[in-house]
Each structure stands twice: as structure tokens, then as C-alpha cells.
C-alpha atoms as a PDB file:
ATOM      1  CA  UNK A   1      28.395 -23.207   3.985  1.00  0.00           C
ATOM      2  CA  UNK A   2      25.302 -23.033   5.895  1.00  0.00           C
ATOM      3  CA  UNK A   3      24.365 -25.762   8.099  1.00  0.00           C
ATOM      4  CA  UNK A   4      21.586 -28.098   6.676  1.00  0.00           C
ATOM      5  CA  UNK A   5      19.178 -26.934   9.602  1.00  0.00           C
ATOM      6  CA  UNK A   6      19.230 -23.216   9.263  1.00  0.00           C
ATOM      7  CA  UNK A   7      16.399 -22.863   6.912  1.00  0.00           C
ATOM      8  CA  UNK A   8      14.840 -20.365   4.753  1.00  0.00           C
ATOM      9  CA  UNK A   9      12.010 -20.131   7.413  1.00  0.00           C
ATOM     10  CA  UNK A  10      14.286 -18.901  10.022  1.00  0.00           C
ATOM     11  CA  UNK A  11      14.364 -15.763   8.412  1.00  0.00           C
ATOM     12  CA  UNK A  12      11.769 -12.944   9.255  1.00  0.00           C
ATOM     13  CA  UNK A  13       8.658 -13.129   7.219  1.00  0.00           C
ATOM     14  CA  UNK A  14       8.998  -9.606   6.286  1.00  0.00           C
ATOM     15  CA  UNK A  15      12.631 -10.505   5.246  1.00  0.00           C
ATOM     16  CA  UNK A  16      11.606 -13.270   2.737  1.00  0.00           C
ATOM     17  CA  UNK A  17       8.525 -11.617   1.476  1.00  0.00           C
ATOM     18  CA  UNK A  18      11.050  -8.890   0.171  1.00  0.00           C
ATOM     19  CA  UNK A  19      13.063 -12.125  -1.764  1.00  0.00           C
ATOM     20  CA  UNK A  20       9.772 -12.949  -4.266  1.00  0.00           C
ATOM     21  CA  UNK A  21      11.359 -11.375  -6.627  1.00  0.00           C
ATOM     22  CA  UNK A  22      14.306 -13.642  -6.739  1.00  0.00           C
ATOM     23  CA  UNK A  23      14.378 -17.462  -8.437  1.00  0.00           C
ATOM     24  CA  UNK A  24      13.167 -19.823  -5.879  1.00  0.00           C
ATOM     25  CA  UNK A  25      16.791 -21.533  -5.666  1.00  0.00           C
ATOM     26  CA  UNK A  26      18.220 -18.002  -5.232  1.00  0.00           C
ATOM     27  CA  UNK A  27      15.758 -16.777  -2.902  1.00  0.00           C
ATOM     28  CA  UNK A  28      16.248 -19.725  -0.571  1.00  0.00           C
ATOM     29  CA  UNK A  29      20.103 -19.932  -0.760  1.00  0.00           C
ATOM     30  CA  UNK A  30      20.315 -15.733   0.437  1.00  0.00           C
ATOM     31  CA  UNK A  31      16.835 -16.497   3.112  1.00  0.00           C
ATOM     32  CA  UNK A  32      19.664 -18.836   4.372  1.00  0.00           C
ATOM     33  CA  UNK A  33      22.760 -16.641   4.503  1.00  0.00           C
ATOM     34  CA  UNK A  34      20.442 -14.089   5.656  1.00  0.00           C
ATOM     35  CA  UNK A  35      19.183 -16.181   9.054  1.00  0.00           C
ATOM     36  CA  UNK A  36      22.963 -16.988   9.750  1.00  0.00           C
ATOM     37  CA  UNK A  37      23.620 -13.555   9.786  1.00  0.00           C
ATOM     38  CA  UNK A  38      20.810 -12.992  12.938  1.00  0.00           C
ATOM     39  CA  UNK A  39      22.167 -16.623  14.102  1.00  0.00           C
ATOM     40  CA  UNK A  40      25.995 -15.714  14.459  1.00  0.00           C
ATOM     41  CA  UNK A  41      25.890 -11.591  14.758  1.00  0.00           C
ATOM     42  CA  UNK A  42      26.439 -11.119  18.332  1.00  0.00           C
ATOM     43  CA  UNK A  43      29.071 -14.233  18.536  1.00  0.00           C
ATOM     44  CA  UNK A  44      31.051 -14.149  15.420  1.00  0.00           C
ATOM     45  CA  UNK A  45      30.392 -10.810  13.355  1.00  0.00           C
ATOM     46  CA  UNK A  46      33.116 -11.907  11.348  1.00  0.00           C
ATOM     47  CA  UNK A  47      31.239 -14.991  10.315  1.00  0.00           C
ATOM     48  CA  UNK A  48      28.132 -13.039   9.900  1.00  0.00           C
ATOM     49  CA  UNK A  49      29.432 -10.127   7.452  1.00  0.00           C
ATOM     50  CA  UNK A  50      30.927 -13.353   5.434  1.00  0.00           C
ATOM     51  CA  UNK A  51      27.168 -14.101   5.112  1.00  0.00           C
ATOM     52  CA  UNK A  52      26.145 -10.920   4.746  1.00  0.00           C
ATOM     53  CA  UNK A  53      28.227 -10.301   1.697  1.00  0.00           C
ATOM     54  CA  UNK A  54      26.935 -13.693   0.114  1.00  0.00           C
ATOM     55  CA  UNK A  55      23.284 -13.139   0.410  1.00  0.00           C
ATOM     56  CA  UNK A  56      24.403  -9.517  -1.177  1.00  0.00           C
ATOM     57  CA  UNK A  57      26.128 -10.716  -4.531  1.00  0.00           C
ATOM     58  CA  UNK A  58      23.190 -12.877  -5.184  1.00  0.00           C
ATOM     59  CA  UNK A  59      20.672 -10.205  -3.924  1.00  0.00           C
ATOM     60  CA  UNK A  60      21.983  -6.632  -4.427  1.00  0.00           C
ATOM     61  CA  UNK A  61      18.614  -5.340  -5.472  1.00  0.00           C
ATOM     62  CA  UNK A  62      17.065  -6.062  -2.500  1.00  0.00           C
ATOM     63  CA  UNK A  63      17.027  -3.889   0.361  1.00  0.00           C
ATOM     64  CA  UNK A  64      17.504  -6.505   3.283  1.00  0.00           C
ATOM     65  CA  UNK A  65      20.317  -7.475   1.743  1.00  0.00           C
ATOM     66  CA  UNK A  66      21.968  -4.013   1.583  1.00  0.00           C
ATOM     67  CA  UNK A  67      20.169  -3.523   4.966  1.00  0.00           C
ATOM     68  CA  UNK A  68      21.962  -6.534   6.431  1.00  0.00           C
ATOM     69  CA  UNK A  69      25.475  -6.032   4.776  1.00  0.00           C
ATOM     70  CA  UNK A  70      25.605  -2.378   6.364  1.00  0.00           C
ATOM     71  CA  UNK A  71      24.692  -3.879   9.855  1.00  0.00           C
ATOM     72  CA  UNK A  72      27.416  -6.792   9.535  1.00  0.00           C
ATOM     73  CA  UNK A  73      29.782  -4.302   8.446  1.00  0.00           C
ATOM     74  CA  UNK A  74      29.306  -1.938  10.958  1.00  0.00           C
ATOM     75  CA  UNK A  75      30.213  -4.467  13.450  1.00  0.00           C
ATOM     76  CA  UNK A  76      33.524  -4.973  11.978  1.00  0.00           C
ATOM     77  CA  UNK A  77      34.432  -1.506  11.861  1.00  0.00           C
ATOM     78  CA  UNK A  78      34.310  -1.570   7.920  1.00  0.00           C
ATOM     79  CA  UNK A  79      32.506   1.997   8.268  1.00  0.00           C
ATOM     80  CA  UNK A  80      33.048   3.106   4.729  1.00  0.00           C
ATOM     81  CA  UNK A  81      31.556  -0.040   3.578  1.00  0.00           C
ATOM     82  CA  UNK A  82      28.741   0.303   6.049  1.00  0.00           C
ATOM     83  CA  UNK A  83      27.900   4.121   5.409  1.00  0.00           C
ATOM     84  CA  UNK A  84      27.842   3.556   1.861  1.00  0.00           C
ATOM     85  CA  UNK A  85      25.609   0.356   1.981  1.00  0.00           C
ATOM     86  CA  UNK A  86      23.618   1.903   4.044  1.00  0.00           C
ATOM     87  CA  UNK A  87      23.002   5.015   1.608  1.00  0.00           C
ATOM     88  CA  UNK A  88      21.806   3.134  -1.018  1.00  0.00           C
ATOM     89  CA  UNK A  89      19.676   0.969   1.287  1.00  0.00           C
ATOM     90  CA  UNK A  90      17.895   4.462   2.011  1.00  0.00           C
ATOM     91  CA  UNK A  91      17.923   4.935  -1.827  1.00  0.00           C
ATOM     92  CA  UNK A  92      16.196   1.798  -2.515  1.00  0.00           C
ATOM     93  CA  UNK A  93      13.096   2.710   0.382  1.00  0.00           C
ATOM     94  CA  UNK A  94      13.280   5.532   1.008  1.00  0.00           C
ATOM     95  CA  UNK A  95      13.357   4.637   4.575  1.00  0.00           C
ATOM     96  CA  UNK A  96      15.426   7.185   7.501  1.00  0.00           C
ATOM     97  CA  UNK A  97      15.293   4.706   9.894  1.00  0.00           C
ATOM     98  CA  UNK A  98      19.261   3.998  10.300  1.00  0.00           C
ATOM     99  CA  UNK A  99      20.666   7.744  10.407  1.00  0.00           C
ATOM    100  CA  UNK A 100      21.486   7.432  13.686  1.00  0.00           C
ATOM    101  CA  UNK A 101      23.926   4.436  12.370  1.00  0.00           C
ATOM    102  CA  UNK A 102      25.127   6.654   9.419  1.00  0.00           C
ATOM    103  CA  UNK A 103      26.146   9.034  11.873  1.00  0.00           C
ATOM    104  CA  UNK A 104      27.660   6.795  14.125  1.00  0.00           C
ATOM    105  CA  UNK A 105      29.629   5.853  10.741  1.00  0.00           C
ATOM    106  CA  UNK A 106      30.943   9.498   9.709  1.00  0.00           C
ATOM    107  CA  UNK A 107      32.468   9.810  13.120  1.00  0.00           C
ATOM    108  CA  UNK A 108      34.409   6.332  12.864  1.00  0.00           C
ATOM    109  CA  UNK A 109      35.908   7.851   9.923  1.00  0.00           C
ATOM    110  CA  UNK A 110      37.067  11.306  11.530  1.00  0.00           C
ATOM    111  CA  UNK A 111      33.800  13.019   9.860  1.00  0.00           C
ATOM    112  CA  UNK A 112      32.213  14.169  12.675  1.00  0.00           C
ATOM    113  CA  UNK A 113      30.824  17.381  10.996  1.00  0.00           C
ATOM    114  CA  UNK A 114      29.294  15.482   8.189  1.00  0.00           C
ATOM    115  CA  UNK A 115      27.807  13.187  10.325  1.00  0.00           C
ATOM    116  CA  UNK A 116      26.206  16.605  11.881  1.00  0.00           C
ATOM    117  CA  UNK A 117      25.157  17.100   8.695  1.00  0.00           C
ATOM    118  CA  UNK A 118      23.402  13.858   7.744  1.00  0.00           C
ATOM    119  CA  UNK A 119      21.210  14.516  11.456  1.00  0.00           C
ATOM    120  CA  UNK A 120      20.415  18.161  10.551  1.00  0.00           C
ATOM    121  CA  UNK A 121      18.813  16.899   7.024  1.00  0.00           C
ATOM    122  CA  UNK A 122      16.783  14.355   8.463  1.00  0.00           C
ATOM    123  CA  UNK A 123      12.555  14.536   8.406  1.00  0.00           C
ATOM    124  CA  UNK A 124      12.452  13.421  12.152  1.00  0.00           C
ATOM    125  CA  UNK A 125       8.413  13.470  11.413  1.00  0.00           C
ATOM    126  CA  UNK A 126       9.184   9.724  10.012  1.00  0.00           C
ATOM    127  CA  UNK A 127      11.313   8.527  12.685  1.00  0.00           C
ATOM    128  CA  UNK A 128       9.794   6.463  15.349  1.00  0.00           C
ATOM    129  CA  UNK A 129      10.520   7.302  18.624  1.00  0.00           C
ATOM    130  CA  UNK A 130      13.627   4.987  19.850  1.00  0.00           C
ATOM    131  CA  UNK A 131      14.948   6.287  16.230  1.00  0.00           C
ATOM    132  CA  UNK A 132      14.536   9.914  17.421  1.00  0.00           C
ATOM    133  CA  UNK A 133      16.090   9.392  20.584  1.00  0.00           C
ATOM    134  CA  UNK A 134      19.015   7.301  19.117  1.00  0.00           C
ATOM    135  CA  UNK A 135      19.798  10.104  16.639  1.00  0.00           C
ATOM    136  CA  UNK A 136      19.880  12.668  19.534  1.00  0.00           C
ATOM    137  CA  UNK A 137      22.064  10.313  21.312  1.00  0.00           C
ATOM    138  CA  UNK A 138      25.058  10.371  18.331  1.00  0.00           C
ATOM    139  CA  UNK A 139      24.057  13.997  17.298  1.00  0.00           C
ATOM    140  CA  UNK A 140      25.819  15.384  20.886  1.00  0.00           C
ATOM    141  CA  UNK A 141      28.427  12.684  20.782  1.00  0.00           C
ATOM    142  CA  UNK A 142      29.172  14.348  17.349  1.00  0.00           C
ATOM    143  CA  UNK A 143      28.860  18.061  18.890  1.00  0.00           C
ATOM    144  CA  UNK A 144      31.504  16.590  21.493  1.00  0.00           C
ATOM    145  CA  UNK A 145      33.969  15.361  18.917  1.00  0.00           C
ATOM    146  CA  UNK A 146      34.128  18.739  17.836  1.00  0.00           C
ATOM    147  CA  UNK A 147      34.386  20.295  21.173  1.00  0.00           C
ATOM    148  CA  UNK A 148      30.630  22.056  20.703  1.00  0.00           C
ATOM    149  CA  UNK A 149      29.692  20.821  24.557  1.00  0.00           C
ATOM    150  CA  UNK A 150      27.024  23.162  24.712  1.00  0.00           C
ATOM    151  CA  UNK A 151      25.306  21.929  21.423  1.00  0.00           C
ATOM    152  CA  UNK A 152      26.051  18.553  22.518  1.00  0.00           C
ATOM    153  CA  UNK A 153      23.549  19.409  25.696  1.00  0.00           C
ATOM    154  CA  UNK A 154      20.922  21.280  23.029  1.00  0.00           C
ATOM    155  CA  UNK A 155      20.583  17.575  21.272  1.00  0.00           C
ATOM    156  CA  UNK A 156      19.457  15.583  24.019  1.00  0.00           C
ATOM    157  CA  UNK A 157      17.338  18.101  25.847  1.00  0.00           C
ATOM    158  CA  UNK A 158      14.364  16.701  23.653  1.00  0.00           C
ATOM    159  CA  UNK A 159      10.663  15.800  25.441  1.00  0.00           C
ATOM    160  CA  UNK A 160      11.981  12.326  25.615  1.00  0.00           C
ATOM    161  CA  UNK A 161      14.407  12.864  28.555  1.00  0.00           C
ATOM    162  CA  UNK A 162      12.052  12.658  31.415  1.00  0.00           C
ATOM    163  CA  UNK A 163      13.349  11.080  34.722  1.00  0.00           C
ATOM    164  CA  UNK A 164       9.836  10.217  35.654  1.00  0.00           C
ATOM    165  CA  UNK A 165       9.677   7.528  32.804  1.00  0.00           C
ATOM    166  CA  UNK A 166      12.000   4.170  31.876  1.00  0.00           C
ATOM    167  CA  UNK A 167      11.395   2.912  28.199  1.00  0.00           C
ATOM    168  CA  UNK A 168      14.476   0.833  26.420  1.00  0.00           C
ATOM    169  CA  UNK A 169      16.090   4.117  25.306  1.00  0.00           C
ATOM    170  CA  UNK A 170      16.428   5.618  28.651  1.00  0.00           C
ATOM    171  CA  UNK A 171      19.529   4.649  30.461  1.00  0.00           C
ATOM    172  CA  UNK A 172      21.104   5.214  27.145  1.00  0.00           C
ATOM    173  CA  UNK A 173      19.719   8.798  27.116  1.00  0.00           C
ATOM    174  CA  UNK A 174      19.888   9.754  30.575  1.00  0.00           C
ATOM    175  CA  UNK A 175      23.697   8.522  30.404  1.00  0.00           C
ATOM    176  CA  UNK A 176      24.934  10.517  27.838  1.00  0.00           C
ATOM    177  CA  UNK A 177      23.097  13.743  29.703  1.00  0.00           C
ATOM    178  CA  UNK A 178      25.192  13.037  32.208  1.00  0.00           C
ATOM    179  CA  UNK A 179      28.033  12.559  30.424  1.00  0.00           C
ATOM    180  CA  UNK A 180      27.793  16.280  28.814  1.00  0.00           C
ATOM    181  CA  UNK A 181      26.727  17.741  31.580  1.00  0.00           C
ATOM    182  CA  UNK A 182      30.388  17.059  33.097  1.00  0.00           C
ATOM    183  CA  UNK A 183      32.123  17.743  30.820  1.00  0.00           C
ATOM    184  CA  UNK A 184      30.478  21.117  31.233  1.00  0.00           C
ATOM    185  CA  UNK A 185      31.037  20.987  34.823  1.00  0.00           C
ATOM    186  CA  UNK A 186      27.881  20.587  36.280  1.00  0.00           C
ATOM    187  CA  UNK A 187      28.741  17.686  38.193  1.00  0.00           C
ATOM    188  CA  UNK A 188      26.079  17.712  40.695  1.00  0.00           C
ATOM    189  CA  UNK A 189      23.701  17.496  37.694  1.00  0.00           C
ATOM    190  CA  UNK A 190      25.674  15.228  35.992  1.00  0.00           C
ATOM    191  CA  UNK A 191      25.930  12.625  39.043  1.00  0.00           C
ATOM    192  CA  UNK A 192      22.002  13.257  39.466  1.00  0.00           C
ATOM    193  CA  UNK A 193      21.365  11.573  35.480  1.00  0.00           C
ATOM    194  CA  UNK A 194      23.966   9.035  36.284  1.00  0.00           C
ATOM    195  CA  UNK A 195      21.851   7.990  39.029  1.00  0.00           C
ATOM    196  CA  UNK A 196      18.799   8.338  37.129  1.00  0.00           C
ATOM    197  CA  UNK A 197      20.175   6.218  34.116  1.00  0.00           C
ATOM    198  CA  UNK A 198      20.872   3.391  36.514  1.00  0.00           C
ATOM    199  CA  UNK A 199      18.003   3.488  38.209  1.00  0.00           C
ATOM    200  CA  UNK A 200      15.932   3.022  34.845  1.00  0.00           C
ATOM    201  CA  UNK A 201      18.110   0.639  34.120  1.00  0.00           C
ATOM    202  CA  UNK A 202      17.196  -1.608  36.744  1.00  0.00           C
ATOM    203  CA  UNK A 203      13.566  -0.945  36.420  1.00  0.00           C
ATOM    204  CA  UNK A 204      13.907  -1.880  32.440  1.00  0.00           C
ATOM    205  CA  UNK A 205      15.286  -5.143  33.962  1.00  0.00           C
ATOM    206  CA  UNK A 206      12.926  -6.184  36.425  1.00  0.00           C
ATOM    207  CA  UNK A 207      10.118  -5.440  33.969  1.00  0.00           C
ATOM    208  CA  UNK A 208      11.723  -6.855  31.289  1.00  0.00           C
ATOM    209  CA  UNK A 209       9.182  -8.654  29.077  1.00  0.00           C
ATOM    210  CA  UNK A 210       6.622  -6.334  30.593  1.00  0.00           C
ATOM    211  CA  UNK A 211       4.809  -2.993  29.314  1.00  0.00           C
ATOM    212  CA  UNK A 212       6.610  -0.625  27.012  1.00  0.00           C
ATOM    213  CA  UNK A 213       6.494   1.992  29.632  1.00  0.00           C
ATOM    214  CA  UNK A 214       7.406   1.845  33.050  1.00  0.00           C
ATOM    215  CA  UNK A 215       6.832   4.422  35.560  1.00  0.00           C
ATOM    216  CA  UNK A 216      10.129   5.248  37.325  1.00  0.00           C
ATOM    217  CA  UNK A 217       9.127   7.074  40.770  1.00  0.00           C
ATOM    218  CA  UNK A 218      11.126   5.587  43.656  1.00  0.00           C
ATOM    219  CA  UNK A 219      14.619   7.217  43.511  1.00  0.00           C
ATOM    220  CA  UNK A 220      13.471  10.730  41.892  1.00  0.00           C
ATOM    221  CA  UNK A 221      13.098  13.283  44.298  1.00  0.00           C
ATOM    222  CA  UNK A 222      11.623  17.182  43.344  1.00  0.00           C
ATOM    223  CA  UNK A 223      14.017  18.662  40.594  1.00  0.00           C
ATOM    224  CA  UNK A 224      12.722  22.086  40.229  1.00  0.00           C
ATOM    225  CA  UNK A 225      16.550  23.079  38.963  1.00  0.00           C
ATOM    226  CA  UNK A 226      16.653  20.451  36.521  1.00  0.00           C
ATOM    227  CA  UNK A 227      15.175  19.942  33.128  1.00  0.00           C
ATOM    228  CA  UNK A 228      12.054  17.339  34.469  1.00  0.00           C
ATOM    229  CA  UNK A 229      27.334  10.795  -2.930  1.00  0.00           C
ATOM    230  CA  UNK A 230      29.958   8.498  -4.968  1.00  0.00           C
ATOM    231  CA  UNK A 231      27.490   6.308  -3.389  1.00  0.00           C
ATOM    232  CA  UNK A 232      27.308   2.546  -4.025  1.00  0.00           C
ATOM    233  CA  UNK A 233      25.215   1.607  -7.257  1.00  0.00           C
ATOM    234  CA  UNK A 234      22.320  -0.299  -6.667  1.00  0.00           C
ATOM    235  CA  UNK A 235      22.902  -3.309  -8.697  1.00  0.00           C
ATOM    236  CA  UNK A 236      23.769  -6.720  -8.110  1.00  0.00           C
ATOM    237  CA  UNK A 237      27.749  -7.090  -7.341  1.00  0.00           C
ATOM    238  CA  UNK A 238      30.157 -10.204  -7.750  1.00  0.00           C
ATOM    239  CA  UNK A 239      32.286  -8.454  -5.265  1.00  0.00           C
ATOM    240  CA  UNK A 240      31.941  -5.491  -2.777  1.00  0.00           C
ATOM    241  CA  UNK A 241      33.470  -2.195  -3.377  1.00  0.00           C
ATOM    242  CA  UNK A 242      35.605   0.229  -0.830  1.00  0.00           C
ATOM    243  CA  UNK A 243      35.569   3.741  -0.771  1.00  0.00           C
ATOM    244  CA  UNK A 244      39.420   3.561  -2.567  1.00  0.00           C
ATOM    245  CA  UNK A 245      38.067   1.987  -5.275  1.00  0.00           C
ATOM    246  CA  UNK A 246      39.861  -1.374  -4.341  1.00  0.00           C
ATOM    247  CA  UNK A 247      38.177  -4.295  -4.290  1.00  0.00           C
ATOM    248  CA  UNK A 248      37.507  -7.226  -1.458  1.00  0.00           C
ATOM    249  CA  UNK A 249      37.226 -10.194  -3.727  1.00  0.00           C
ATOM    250  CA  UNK A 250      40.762 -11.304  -2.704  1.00  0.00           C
ATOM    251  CA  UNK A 251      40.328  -9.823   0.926  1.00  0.00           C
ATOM    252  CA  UNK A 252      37.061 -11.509   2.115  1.00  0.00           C
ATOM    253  CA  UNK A 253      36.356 -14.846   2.496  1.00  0.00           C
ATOM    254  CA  UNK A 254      32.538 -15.613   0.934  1.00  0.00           C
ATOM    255  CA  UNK A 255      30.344 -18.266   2.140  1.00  0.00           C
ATOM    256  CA  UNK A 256      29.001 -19.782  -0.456  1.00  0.00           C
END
């Protein structure tokens, strides 16, 4: 159940324009399951993908309900479920905004190379920055699962890794340069973008709330050496299939 004071308005505008379509009882009851989903994710995923698949059965044509069901199962390591939702969520809008995330979902199921394959195709023209960066980010930790370290460097050598600069994607980015660039043995290097990823890190945080860009200028010295288908049918579904053809009905507990 969802409690009597989680509303339909708690979900995002955006979210429950996309639910017009729906009856107004329907459209209400998934706007509900929906707002759980953003109420309980980071506490109880488990409780949250049991919304996630409710709002879907009633809603499978709509693409924040595919949108959400992918995200929920994601965080319960249901990756098959997750990739394939989120294939037909792309299907439905055309949207490339979560290939970082399909990646990520090829190389929880030992498919590292196809998850190479998914970043290769992509139009990064209608990616957004952070999404950019993101996809770069799981690109070289797919390069590393298949022991291609110096590729894995190649993917995040992009013009967004610049130690001068902190935006929310940094310390992620600057990290995993590091990371690589051990493994390849540069360790100077490598302990130079550690530093640097903490460093934005801590800026991020004591401008948290502030602008989108914060100049980072403090603790970076001259670096002249450095680099400054069997997919998922659209269609409503009384119960959510796996990749085995089995069925969760009798596995998942829905929230009606």
C-alpha cells in the first residue's frame, strides 16, 4: 500500500504530465507508486522496485514507468531486468540519456564487450555533458574488465578532465584517471589525480548549493607532463519478464 499522504503531487510535474494518457483513477494510483519509489530508493530499494513494478503493470506504455522500473532494478542487481527495461525505455523516446547505465548493466552480467559496444554506437552529440562524462567513466572500466588498460586511459582523456575545474562529475572522473593510470604504472601520475579528485571533492562540498562551476586553483601546481534485441515489448504487463523467459509473478511481492 501507499501511505494516505504520499500523493499524486509528490511526483515530478514532468512525471505526471507523461500519465494524461491514463484514466484519472489509474493515473493517480501509478503518480503514487511512482513518488514512493523517489521516497524509499536510497533506504529500501527493495521496497521501491516493489513500487516500481506496480506503477509498471498499470502503466507499461509509459516511459517513466519503464524509466523508473530500470532504475529500481538496477539497484537490486536485477541487471537483465534493468538492461532490458531500459532498452525499450530508449525505444519508446528515443532518448540516450541512460547508456552509461546500460553499460554499467552488460558488465554486471559478464558482457563487458557488449557493453563496449552499446558506448561505441552512441550519438554523444545528444548527450549532455555529466551524461558524456559518465559514459567515459564505465567505457574504461569496461576496457579494464577486459584487460585493454591503455584504451581504458583513451576513454577518459576527453576535454572534460581538466584539474583546473570542479563540477559534480569531477572527483568521479579524476578518480578513475587515477585509477588507470596505476594500473599502468604511472604511479606518480596516478597519486597526482588522486589528489586532484579529492581536492574537487572538497571544493564541490563547500560550494555545495552554489554555481555549477567552481574554479579549483589552490592545490594544482604547473603540470606541463600531464594532460592539463529479444528486447522487452512495449506493452502493458500483468507480470515482469526475465531474460530466461521465467516469470516473477510468484517471485516478487507487488504493492498494490
Amino acid at each position: 500500500m501507499v501511505p494516505d499522504e504520499i500523493t499524486e503531487q509528490d511526483l515530478h510535474p514532468s512525471a505526471r504530465n507523461e500519465l494524461k494518457t491514463l484514466q484519472p483513477e489509474t493515473a493517480e494510483r501509478v503518480a503514487r507508486h511512482l513518488a514512493m519509489v523517489a521516497q524509499v530508493l536510497d533506504d529500501n530499494p527493495q521496497l521501491a522496485h516493489q513500487h516500481a513494478i506496480s506503477a509498471s503493470r498499470r502503466a507499461g506504455r509509459i516511459p517513466v514507468a519503464r524509466e523508473t522500473l530500470a532504475i529500481t532494478a538496477f539497484h537490486v542487481d536485477d541487471f537483465a531486468l534493468s538492461l532490458r527495461e531500459l532498452r525499450t525505455y530508449r525505444r519508446l523516446t528515443g532518448s540516450q540519456g541512460h547508456l552509461a547505465l546500460m553499460v554499467e548493466c552488460e558488465r554486471a552480467l559478464g558482457r563487458p564487450e557488449r557493453g563496449i559496444e552499446t558506448g561505441l554506437a552512441a550519438d554523444l552529440s545528444k548527450l549532455d555533458t555529466e551524461q558524456r562524462v559518465q559514459l567515459a567513466i564505465v567505457m574504461s572500466a569496461a576496457r579494464l574488465d577486459l584487460g585493454q588498460t591503455q584504451l581504458a586511459l583513451f576513454e577518459l582523456e576527453i576535454a572534460e578532465l581538466n584539474a583546473n575545474r570542479a563540477f559534480s562529475w569531477s572527483p568521479e572522473l579524476f578518480a578513475a584517471y587515477a585509477t588507470v593510470l596505476e594500473d599502468l604504472g604511472r604511479d606518480a601520475e596516478s597519486a597526482k589525480w588522486a589528489e586532484r579528485a579529492a581536492a574537487a571533492e572538497a571544493a564541490i562540498n563547500e560550494h555545495l548549493g552554489g554555481h555549477d562551476q567552481l574554479e579549483v586553483y589552490e592545490v594544482y601546481e604547473h603540470t606541463a607532463d600531464l594532460r592539463d534485441d529479444g528486447e522487452h515489448d512495449d506493452v502493458e504487463h500483468d507480470d515482469v519478464e526475465h531474460d530466461d523467459g521465467e516469470h516473477t509473478e510468484g517471485n516478487d511481492e507487488v504493492i498494490r
